[in-house]
N, C-alpha and C. Protein backbone atom coordinates (compact mmCIF):
# COMPACT_ATOMS: atom_id res chain seq x y z
N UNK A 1 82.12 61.20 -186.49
CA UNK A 1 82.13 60.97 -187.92
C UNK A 1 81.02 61.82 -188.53
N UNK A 2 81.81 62.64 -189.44
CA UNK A 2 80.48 63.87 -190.18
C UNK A 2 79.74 62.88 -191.59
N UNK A 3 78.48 63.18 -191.41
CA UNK A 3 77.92 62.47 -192.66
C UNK A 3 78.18 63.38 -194.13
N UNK A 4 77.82 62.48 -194.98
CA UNK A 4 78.46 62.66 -196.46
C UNK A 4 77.13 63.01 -197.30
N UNK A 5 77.35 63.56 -198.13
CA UNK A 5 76.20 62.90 -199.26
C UNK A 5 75.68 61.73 -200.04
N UNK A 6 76.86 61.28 -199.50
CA UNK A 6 76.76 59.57 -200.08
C UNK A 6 75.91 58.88 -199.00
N UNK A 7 75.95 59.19 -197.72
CA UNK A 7 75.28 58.54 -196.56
C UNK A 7 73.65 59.03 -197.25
N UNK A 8 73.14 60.36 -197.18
CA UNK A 8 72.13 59.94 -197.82
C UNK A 8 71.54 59.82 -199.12
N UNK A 9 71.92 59.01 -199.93
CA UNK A 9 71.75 58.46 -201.36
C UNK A 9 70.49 57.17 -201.36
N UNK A 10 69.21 57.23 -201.79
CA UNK A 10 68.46 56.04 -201.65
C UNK A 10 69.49 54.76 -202.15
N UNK A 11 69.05 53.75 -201.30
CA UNK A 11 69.05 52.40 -201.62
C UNK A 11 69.34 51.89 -203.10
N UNK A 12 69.97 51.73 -203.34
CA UNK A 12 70.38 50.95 -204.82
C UNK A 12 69.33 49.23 -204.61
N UNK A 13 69.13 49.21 -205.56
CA UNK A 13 68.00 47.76 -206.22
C UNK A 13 68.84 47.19 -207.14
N UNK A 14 68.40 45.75 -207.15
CA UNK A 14 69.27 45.34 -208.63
C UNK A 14 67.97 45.38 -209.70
N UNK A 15 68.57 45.25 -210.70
CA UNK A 15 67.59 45.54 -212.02
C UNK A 15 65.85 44.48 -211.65
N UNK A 16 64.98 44.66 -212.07
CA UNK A 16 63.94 43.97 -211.92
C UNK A 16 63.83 42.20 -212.55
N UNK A 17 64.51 42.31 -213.04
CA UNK A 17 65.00 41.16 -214.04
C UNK A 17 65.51 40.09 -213.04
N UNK A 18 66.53 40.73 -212.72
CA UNK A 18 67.32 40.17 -211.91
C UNK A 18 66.64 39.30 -210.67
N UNK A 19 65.83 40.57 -209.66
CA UNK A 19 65.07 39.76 -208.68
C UNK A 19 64.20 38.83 -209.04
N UNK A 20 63.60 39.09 -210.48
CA UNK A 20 62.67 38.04 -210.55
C UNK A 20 63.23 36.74 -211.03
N UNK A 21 64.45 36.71 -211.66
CA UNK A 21 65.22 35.40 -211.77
C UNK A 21 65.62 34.90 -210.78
N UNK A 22 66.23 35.69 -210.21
CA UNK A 22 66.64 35.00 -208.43
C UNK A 22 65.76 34.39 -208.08
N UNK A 23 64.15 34.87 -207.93
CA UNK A 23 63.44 34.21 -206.97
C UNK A 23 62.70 33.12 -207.61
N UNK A 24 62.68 32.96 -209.06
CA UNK A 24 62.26 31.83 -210.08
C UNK A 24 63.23 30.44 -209.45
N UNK A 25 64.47 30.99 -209.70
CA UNK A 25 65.58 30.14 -209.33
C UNK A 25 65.39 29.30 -207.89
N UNK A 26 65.17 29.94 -206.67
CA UNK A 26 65.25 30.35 -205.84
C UNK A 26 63.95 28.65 -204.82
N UNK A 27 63.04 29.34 -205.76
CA UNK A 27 61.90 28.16 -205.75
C UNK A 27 61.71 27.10 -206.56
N UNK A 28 62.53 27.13 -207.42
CA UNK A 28 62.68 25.76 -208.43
C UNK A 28 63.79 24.65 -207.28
N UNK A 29 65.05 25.73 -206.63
CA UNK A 29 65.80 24.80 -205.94
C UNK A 29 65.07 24.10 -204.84
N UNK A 30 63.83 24.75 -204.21
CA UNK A 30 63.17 24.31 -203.44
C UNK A 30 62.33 23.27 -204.07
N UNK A 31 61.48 23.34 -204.79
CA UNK A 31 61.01 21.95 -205.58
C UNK A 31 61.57 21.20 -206.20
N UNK A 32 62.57 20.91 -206.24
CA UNK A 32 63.28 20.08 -207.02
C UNK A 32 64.05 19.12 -205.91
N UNK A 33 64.19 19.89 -204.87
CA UNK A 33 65.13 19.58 -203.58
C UNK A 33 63.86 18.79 -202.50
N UNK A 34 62.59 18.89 -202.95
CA UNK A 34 62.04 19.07 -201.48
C UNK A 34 61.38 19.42 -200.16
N UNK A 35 62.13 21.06 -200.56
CA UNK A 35 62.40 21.82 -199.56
C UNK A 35 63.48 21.46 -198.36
N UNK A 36 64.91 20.44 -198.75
CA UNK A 36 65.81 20.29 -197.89
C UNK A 36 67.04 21.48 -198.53
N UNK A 37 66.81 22.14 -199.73
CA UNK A 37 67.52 23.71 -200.08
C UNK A 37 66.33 24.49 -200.08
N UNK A 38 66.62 25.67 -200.07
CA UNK A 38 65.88 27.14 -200.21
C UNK A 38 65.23 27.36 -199.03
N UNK A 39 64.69 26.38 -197.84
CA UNK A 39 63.87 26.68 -196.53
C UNK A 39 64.86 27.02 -195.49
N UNK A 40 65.06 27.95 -194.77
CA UNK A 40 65.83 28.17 -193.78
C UNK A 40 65.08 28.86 -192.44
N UNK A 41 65.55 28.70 -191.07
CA UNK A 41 65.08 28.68 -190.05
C UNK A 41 65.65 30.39 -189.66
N UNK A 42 65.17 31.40 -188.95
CA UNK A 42 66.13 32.34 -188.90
C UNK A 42 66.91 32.23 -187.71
N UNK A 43 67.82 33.08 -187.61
CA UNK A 43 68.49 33.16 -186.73
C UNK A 43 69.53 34.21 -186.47
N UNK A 44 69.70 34.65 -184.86
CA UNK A 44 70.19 36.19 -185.15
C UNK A 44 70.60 36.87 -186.02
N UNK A 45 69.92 37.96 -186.42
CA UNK A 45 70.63 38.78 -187.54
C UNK A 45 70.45 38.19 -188.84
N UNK A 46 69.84 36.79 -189.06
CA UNK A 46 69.41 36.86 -189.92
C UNK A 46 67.84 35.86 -190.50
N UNK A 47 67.40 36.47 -191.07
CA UNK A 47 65.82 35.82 -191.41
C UNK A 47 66.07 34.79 -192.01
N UNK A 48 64.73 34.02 -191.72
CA UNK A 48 64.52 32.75 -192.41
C UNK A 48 63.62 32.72 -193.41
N UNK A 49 63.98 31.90 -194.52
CA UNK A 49 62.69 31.36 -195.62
C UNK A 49 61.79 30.18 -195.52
N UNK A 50 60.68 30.67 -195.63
CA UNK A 50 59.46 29.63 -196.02
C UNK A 50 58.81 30.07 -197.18
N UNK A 51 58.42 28.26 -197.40
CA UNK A 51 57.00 28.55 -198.68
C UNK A 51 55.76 28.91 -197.91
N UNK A 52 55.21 29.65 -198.66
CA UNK A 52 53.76 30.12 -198.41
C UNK A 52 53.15 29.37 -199.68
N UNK A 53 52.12 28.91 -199.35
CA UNK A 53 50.44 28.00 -199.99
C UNK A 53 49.77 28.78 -200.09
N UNK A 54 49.61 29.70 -201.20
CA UNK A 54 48.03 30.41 -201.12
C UNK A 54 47.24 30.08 -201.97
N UNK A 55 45.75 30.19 -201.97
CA UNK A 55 44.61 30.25 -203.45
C UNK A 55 44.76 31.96 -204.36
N UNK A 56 45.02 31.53 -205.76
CA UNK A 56 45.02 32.60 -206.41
C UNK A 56 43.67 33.39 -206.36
N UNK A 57 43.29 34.81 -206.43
CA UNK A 57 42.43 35.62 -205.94
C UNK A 57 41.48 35.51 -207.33
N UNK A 58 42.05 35.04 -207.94
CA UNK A 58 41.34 35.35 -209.66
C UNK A 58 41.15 33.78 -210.42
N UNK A 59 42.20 33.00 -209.75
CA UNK A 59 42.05 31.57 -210.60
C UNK A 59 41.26 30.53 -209.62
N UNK A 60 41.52 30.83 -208.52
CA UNK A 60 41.04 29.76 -207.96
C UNK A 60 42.20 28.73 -207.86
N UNK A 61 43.31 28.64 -208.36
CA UNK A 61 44.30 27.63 -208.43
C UNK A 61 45.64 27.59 -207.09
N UNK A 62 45.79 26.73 -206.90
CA UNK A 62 47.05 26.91 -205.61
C UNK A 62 48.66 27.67 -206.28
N UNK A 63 48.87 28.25 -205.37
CA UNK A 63 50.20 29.04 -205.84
C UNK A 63 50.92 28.96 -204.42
N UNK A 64 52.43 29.19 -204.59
CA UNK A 64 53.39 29.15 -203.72
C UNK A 64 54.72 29.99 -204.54
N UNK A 65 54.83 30.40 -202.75
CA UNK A 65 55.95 31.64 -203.27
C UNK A 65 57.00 31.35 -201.86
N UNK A 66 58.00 31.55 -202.67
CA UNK A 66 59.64 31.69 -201.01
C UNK A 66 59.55 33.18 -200.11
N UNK A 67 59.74 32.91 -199.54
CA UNK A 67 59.36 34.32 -198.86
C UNK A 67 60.51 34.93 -197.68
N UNK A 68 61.23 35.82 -197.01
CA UNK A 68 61.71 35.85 -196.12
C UNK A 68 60.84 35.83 -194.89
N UNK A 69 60.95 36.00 -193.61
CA UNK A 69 59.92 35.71 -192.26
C UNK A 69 61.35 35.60 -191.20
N UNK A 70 60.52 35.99 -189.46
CA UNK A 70 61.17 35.83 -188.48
C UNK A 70 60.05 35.40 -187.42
N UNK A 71 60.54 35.19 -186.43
CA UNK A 71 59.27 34.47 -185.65
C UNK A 71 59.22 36.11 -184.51
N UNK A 72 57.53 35.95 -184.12
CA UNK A 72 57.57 36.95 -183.21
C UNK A 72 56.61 35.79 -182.28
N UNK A 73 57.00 35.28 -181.30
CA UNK A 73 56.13 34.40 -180.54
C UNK A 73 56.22 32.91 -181.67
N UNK A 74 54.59 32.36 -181.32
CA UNK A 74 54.28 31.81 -182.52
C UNK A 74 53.63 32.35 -184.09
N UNK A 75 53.70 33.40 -183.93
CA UNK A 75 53.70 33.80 -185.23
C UNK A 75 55.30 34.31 -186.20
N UNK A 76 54.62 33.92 -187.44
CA UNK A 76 55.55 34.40 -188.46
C UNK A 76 55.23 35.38 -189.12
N UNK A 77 56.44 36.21 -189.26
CA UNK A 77 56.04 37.90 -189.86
C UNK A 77 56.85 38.26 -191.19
N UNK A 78 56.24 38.61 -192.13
CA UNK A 78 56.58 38.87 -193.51
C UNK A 78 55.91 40.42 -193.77
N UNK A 79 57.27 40.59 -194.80
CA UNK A 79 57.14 41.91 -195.11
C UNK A 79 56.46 41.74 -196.60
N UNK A 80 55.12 42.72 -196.91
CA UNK A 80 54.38 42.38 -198.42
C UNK A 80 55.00 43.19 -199.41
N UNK A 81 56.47 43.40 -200.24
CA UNK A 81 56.72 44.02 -200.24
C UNK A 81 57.61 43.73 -201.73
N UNK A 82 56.73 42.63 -202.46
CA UNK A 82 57.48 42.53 -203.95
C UNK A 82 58.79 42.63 -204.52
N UNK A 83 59.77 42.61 -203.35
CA UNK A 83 61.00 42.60 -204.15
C UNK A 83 61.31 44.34 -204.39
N UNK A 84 60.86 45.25 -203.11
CA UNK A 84 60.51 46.68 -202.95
C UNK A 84 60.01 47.26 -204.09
N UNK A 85 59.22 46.66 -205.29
CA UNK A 85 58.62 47.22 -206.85
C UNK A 85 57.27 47.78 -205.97
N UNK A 86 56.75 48.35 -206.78
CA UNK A 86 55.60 49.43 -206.23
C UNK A 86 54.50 48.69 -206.65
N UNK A 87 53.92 47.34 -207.24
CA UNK A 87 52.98 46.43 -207.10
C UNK A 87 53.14 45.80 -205.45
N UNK A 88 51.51 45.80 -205.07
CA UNK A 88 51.52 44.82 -204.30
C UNK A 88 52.31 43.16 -204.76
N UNK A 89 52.35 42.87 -203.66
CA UNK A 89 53.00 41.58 -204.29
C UNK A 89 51.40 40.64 -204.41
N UNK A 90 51.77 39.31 -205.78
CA UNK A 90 50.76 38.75 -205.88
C UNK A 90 50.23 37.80 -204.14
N UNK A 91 50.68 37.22 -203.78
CA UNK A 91 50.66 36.07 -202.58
C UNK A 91 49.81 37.28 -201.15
N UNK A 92 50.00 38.68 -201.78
CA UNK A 92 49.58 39.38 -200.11
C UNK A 92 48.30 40.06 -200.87
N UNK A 93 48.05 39.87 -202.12
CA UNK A 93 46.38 40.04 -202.66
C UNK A 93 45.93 38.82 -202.75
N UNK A 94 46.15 37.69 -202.47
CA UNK A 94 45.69 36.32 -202.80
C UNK A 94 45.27 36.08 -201.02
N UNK A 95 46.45 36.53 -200.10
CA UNK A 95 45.80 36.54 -198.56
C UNK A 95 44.68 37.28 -198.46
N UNK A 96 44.88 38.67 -199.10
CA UNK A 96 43.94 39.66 -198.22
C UNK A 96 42.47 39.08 -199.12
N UNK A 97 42.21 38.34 -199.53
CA UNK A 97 41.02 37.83 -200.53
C UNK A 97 40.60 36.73 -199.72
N UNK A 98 41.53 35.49 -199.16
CA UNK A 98 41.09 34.13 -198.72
C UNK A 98 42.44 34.29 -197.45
N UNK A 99 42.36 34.36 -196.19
CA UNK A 99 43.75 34.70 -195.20
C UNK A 99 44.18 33.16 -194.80
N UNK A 100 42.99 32.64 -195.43
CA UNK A 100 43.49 30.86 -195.07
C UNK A 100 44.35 30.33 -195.51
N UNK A 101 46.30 29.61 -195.71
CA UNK A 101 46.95 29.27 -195.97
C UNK A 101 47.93 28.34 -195.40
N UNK A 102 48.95 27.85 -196.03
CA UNK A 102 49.95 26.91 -195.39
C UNK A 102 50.83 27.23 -195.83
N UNK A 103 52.30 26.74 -194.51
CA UNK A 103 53.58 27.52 -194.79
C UNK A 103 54.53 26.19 -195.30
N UNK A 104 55.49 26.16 -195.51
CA UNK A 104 56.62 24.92 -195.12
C UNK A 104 57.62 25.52 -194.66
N UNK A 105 57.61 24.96 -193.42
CA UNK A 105 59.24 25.28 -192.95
C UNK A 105 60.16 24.63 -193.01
N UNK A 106 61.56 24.79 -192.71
CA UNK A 106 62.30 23.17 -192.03
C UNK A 106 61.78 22.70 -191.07
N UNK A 107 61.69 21.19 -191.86
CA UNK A 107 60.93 19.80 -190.93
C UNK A 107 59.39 20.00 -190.63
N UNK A 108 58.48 20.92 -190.73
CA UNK A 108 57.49 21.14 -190.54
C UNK A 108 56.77 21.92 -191.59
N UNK A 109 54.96 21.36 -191.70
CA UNK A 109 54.12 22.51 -192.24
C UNK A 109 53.35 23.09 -191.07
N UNK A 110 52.77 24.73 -191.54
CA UNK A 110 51.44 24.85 -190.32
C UNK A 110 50.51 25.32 -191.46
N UNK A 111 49.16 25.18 -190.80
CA UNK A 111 48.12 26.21 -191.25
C UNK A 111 47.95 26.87 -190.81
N UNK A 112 48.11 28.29 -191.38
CA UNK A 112 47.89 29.64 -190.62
C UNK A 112 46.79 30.36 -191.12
N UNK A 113 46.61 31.61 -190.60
CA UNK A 113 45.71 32.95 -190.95
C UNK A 113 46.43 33.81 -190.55
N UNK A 114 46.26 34.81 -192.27
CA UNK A 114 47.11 35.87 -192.39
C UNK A 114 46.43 37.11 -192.35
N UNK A 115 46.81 38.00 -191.04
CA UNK A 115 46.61 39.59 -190.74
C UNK A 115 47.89 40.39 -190.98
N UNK A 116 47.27 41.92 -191.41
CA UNK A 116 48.19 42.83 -191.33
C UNK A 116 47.96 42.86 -189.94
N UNK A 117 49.65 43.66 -189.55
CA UNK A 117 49.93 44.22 -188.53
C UNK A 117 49.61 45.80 -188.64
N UNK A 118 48.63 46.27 -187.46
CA UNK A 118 48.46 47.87 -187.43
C UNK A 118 49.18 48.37 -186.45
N UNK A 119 48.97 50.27 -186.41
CA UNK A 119 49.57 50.26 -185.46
C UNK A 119 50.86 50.41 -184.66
N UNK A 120 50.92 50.36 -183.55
CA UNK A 120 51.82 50.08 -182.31
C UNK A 120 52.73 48.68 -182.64
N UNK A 121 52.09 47.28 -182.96
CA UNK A 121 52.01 46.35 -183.18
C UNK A 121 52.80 46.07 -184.85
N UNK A 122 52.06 46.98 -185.20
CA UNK A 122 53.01 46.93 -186.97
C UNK A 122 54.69 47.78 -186.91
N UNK A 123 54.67 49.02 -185.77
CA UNK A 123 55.90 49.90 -185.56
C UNK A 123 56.84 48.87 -184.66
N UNK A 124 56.36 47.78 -184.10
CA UNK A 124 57.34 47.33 -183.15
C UNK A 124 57.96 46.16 -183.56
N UNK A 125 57.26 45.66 -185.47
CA UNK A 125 57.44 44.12 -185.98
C UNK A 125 58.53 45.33 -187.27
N UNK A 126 58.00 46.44 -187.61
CA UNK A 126 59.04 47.18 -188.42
C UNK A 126 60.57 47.00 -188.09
N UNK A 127 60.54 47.93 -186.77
CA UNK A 127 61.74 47.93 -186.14
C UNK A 127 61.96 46.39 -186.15
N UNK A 128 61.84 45.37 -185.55
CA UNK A 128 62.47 44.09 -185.55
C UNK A 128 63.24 43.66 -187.38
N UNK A 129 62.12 43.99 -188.68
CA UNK A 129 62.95 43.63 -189.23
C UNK A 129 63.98 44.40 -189.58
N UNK A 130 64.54 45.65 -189.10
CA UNK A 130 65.64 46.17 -188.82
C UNK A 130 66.67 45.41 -188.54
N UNK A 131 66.25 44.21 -187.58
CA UNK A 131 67.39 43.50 -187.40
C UNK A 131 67.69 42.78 -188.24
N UNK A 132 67.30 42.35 -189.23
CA UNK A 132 67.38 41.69 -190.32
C UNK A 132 68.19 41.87 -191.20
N UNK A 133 68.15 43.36 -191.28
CA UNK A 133 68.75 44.24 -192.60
C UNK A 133 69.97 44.72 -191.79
N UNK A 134 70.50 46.14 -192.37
CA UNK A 134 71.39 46.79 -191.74
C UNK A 134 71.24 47.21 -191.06
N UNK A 135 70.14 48.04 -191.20
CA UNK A 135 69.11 48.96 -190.39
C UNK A 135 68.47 49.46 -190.64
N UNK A 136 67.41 49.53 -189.63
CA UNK A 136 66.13 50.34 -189.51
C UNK A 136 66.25 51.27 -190.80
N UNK A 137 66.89 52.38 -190.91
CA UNK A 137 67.16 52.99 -191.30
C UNK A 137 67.21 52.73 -193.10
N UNK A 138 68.20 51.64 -193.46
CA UNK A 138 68.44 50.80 -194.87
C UNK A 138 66.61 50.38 -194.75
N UNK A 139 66.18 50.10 -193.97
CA UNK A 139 64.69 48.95 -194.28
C UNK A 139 64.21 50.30 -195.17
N UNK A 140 63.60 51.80 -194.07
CA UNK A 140 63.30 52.91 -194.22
C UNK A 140 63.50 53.40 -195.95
N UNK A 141 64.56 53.64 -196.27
CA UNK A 141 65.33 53.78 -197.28
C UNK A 141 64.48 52.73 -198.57
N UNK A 142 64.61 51.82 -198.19
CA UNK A 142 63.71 50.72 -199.42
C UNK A 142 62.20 50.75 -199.43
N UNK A 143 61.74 51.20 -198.31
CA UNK A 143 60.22 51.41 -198.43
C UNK A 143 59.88 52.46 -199.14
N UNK A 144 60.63 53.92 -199.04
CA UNK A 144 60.41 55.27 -199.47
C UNK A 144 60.91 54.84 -200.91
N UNK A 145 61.06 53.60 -201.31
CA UNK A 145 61.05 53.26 -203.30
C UNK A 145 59.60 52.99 -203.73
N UNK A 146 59.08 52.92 -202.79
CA UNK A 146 57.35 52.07 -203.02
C UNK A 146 56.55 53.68 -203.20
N UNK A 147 55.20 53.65 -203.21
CA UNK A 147 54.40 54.49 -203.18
C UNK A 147 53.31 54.51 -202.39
N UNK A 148 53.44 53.14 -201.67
CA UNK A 148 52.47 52.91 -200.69
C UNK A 148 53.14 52.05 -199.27
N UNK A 149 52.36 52.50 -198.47
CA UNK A 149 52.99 51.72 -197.10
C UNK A 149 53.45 50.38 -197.22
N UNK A 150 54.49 49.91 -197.22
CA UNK A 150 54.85 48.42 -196.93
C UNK A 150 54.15 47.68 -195.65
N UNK A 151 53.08 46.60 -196.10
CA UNK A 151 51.89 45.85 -195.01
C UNK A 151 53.23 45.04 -194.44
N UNK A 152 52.92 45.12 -193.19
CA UNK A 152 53.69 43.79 -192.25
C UNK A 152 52.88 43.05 -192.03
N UNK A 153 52.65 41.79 -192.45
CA UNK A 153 52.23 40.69 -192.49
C UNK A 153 52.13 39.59 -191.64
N UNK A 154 51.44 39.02 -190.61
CA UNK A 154 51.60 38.08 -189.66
C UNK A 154 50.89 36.75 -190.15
N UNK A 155 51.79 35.82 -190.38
CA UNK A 155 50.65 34.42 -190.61
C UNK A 155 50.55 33.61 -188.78
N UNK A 156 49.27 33.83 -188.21
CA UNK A 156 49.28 33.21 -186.71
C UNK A 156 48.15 31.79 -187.07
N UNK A 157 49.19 30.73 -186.67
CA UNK A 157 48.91 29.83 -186.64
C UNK A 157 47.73 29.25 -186.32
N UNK A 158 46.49 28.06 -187.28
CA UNK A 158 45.81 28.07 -186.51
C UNK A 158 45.73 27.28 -185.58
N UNK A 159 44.59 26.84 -184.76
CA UNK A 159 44.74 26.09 -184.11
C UNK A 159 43.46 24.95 -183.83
């Protein structure tokens, strides 16, 4: 099969509007519910959602955001990556300020501490969320919309 020009065309986004209603939406169904809608566990091929607990970097006040994540061991790995907009996202400047936080999953909370992944270690949690997406390749494609490296994110539990 010969490739097209259409094969390489960047990534289409939906309007900015849009993602940010989705994910307004998204976390209201989760508070309103609980967290018995919007939290999901992943599973092959596809990722799971948790809330993340963080302290705002500027208010001092608690904030929570839905997030996608997959497990690598006992850690959970998130991509910092705003909905692919070229702001950091707020929740991964609120870690890199205070890394102390809490997640909710299904049926469970943890307290974690949140590191970037460097590295060997950040190229081998990339590729994984490949599996997530279409591919490696589609992930690739949505990062080269940003202007800065997309942080892979590990919250490792404490203990």
């Amino acid at each position: 099969m010969g490739t097209t020009e259409h094969d390489h065309s960047p990534p289409r986004l939906p309007p900015r509007w849009f993602v940010r209603a989705f994910w307004a939406g998204h976390r209201l169904l989760c508070r309103v519910t609980g967290g018995r809608a919007g939290l999901s566990r992943p599973k092959p091929g596809k990722y799971g959602m948790l809330r993340l607990h963080t302290v705002g970097r500027r208010t001092g006040k608690p904030r929570a955001v839905i997030l996608a994540y997959f497990e690598d061991g006992p850690n959970l790995v998130l991509l910092a990556m705003n909905g692919w907009g070229d702001p950091p996202p707020a929740w991964w400047l609120n870690l890199s300020k205070s890394p102390e936080a809490r997640v909710d999953l299904v049926g469970e909370q943890r307290s974690v501490h949140a590191r970037e992944a460097q590295g060997e270690e950040r190229e081998r949690l990339w590729v994984r969320w490949g599996d997530y997406s279409k591919s490696v390749e589609e992930l690739d494609g949505f990062a080269a919309l940003r202007s800065r490296r997309t942080p892979v994110v590990l919250l490792e539990p404490n203990t």
